[in-house]
PDB file of N, CA and C in Angstrom:
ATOM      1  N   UNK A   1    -164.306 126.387-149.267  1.00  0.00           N
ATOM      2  CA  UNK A   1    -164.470 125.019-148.790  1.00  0.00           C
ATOM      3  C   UNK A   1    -165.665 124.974-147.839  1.00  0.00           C
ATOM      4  N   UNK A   2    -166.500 124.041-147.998  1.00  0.00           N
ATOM      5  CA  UNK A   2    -167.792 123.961-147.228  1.00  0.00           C
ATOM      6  C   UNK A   2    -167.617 122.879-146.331  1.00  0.00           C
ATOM      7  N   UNK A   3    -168.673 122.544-145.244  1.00  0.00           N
ATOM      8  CA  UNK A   3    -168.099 121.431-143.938  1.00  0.00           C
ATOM      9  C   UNK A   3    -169.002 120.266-144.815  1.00  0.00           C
ATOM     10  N   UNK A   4    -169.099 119.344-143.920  1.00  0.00           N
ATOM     11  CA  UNK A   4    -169.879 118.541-144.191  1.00  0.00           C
ATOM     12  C   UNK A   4    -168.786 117.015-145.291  1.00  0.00           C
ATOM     13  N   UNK A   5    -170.195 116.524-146.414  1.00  0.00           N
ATOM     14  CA  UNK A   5    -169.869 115.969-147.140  1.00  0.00           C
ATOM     15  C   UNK A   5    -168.813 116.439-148.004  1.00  0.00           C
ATOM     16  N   UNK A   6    -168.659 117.225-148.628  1.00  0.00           N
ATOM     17  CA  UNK A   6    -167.778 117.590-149.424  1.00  0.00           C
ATOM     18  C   UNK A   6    -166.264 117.231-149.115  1.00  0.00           C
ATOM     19  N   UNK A   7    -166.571 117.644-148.055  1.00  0.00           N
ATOM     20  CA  UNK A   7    -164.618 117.873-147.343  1.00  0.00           C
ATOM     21  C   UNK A   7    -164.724 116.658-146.434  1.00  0.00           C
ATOM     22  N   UNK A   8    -165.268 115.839-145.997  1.00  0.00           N
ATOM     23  CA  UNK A   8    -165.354 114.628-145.655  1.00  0.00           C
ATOM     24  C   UNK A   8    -164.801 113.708-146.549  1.00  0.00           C
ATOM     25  N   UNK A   9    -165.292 113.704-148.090  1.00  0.00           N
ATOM     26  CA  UNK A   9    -164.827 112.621-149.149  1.00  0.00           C
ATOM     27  C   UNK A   9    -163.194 113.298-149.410  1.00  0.00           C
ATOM     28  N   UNK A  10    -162.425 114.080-148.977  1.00  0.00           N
ATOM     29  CA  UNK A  10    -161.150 114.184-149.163  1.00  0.00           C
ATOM     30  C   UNK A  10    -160.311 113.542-148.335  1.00  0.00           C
ATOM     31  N   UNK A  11    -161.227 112.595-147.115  1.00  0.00           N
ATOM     32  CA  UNK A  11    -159.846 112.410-145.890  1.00  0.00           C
ATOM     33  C   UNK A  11    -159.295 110.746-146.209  1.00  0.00           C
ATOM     34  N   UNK A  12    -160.015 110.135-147.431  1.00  0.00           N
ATOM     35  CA  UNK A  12    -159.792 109.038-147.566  1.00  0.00           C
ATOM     36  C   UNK A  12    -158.312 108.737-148.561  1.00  0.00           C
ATOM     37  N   UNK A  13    -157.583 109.876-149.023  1.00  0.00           N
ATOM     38  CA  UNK A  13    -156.407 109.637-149.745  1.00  0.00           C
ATOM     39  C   UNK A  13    -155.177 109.692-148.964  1.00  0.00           C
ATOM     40  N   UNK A  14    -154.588 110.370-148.130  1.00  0.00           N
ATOM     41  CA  UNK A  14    -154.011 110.563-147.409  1.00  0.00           C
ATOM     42  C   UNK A  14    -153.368 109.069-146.351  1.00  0.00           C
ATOM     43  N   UNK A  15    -152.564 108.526-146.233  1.00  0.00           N
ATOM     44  CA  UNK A  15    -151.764 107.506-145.263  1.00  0.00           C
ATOM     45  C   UNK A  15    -151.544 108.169-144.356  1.00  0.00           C
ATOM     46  N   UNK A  16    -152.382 107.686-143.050  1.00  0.00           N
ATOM     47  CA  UNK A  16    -152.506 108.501-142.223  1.00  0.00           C
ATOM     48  C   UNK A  16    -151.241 107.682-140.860  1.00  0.00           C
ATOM     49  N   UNK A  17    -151.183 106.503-140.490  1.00  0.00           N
ATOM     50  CA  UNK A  17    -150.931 105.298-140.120  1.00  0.00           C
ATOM     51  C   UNK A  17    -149.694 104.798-140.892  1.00  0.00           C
ATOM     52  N   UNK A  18    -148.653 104.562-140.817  1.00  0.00           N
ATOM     53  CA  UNK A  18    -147.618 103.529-141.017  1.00  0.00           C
ATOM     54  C   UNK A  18    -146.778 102.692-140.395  1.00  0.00           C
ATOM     55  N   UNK A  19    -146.077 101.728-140.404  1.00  0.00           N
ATOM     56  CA  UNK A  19    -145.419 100.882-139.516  1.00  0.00           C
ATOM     57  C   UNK A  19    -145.055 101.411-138.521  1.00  0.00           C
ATOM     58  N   UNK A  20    -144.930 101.157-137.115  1.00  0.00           N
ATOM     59  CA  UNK A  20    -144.275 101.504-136.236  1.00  0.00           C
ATOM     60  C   UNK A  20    -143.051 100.472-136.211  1.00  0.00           C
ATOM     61  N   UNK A  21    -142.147 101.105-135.949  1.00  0.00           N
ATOM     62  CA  UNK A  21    -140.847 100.566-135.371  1.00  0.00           C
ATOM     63  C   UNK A  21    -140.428  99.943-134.402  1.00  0.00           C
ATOM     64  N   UNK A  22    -141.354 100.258-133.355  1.00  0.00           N
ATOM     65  CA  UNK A  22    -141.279  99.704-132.063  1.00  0.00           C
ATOM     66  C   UNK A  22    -141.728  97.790-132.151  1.00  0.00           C
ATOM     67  N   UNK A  23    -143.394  98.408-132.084  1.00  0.00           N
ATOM     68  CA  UNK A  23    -143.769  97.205-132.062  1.00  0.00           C
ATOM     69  C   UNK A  23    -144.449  96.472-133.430  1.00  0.00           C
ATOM     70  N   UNK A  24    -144.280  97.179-134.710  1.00  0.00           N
ATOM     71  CA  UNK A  24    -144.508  96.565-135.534  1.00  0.00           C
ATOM     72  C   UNK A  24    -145.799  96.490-136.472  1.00  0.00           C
ATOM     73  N   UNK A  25    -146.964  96.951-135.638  1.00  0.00           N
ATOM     74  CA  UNK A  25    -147.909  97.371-136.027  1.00  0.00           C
ATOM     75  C   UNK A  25    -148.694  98.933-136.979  1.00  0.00           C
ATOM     76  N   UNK A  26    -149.431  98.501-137.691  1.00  0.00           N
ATOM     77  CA  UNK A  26    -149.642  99.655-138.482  1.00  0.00           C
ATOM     78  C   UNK A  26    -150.134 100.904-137.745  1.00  0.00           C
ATOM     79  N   UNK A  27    -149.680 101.528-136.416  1.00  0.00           N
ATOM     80  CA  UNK A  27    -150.493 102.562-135.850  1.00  0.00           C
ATOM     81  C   UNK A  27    -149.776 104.090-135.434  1.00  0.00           C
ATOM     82  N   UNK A  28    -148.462 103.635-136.198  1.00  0.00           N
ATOM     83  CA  UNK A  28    -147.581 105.166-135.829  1.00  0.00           C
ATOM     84  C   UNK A  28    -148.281 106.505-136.625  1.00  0.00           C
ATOM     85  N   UNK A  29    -148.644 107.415-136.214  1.00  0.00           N
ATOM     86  CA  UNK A  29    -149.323 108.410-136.890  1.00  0.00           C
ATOM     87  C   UNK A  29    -148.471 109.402-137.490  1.00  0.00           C
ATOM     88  N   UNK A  30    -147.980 109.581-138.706  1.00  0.00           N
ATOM     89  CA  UNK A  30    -147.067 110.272-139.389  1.00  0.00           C
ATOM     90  C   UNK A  30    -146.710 111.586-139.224  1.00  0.00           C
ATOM     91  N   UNK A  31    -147.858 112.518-138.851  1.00  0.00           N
ATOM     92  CA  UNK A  31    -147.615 113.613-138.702  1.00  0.00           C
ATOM     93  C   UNK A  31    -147.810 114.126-137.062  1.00  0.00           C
ATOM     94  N   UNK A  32    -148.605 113.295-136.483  1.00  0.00           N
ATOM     95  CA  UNK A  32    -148.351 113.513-134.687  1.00  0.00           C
ATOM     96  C   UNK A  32    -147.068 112.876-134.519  1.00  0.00           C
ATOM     97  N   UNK A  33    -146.771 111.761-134.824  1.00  0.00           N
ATOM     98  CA  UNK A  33    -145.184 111.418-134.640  1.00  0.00           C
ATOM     99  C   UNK A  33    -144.879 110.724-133.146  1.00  0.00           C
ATOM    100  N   UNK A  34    -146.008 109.689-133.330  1.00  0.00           N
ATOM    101  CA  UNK A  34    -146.230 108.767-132.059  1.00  0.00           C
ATOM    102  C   UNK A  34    -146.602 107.483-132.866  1.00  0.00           C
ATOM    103  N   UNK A  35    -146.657 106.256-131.952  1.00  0.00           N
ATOM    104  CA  UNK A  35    -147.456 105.026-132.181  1.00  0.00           C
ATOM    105  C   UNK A  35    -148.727 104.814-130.743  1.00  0.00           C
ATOM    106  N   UNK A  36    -150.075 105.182-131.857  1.00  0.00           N
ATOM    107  CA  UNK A  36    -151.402 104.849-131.195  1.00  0.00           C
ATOM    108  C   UNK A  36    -151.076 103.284-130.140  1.00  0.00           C
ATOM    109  N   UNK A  37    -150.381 102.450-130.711  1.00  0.00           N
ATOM    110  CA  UNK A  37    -150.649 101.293-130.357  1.00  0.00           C
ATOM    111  C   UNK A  37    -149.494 100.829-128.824  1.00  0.00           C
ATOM    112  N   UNK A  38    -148.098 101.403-128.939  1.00  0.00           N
ATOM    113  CA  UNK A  38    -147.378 100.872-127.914  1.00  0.00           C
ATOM    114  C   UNK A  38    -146.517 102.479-127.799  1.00  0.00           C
ATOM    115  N   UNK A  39    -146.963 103.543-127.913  1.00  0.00           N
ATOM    116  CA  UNK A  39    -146.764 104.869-127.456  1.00  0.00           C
ATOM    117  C   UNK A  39    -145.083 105.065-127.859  1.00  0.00           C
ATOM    118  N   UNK A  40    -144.847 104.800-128.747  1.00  0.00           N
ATOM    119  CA  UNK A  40    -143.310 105.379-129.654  1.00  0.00           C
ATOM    120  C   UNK A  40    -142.926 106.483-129.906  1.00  0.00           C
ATOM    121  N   UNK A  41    -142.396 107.281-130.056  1.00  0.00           N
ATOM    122  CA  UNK A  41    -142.475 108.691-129.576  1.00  0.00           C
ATOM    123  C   UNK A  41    -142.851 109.759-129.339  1.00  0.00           C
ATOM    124  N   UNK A  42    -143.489 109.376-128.035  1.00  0.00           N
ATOM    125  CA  UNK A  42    -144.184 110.251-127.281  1.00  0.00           C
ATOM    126  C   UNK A  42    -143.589 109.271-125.537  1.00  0.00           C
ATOM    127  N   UNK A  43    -143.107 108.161-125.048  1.00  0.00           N
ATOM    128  CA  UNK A  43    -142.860 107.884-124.358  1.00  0.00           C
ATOM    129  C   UNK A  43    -141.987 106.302-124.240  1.00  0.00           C
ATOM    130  N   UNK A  44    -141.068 106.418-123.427  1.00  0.00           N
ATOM    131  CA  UNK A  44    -139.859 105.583-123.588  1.00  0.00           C
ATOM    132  C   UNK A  44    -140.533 104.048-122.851  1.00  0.00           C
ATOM    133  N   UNK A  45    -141.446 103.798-122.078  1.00  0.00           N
ATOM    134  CA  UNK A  45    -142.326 102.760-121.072  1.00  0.00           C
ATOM    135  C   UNK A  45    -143.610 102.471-122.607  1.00  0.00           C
ATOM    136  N   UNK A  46    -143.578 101.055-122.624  1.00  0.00           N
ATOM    137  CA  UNK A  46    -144.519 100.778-123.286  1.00  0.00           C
ATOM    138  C   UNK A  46    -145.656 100.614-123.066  1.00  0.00           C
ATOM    139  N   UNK A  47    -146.715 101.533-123.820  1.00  0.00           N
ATOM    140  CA  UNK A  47    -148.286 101.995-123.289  1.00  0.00           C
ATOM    141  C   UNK A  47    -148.939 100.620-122.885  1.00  0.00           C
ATOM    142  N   UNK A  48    -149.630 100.646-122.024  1.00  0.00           N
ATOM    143  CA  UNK A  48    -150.667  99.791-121.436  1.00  0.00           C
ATOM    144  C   UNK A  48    -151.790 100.143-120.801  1.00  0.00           C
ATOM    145  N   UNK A  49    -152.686  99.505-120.646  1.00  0.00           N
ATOM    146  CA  UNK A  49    -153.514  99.867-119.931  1.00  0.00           C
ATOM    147  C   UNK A  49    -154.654  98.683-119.541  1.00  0.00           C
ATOM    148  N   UNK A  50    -154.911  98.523-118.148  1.00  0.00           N
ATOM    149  CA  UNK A  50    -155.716  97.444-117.433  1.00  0.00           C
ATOM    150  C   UNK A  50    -156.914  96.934-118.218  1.00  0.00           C
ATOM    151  N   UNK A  51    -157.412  98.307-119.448  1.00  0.00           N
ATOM    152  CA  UNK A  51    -158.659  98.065-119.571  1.00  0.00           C
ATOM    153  C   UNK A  51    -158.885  97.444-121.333  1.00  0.00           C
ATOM    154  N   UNK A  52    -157.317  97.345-121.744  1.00  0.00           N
ATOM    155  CA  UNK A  52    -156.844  96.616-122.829  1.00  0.00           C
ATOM    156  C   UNK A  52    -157.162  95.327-123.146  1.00  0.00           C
ATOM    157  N   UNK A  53    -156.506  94.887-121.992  1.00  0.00           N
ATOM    158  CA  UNK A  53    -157.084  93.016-121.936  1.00  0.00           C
ATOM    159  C   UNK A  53    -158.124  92.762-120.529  1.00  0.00           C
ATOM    160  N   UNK A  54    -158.976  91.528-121.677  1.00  0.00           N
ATOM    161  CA  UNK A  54    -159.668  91.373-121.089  1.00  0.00           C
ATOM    162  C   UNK A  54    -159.749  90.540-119.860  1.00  0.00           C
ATOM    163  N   UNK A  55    -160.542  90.442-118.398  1.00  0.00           N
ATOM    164  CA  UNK A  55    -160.145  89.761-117.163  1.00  0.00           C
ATOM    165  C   UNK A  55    -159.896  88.475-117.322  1.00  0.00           C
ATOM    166  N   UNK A  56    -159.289  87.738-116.861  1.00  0.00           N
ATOM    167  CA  UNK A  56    -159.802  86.178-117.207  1.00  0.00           C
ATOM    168  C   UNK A  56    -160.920  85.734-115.709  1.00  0.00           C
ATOM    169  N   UNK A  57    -161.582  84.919-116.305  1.00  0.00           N
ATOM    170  CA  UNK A  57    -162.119  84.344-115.134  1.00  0.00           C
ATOM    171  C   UNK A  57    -161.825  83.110-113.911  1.00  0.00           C
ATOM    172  N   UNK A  58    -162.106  83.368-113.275  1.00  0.00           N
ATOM    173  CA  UNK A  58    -161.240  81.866-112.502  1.00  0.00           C
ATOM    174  C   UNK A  58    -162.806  81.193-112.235  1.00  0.00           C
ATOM    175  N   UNK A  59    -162.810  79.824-112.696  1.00  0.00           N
ATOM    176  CA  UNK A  59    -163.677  79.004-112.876  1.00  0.00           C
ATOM    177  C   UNK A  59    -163.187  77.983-112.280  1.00  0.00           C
TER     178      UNK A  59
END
């Protein structure tokens, strides 16, 4: 097996991503066995972070 192109055009068959349970979205990663999106098992507090949403302005 060589790096590059070759083994690059193999990563596109694979479902990498499926429903999460939690919150519903396509970002639970099947074989890490978490959700990218609201942290499903990997932690019981639902992921957030300040830099998620954007500020509002006060005008």
């Amino acid at each position: 097996m060589s790096k590059g192109t070759p083994s690059l055009g193999k990563k596109g068959r694979k479902i990498v991503h499926i429903k999460c349970r939690r919150c519903g979205r396509v970002s639970f990663h099947r074989r890490k066995g978490y959700c990218a999106a609201c942290g499903f098992g990997r932690t019981r507090k639902l992921r957030s972070h300040s830099w998620i949403n954007k500020k509002k302005s006060r005008n």
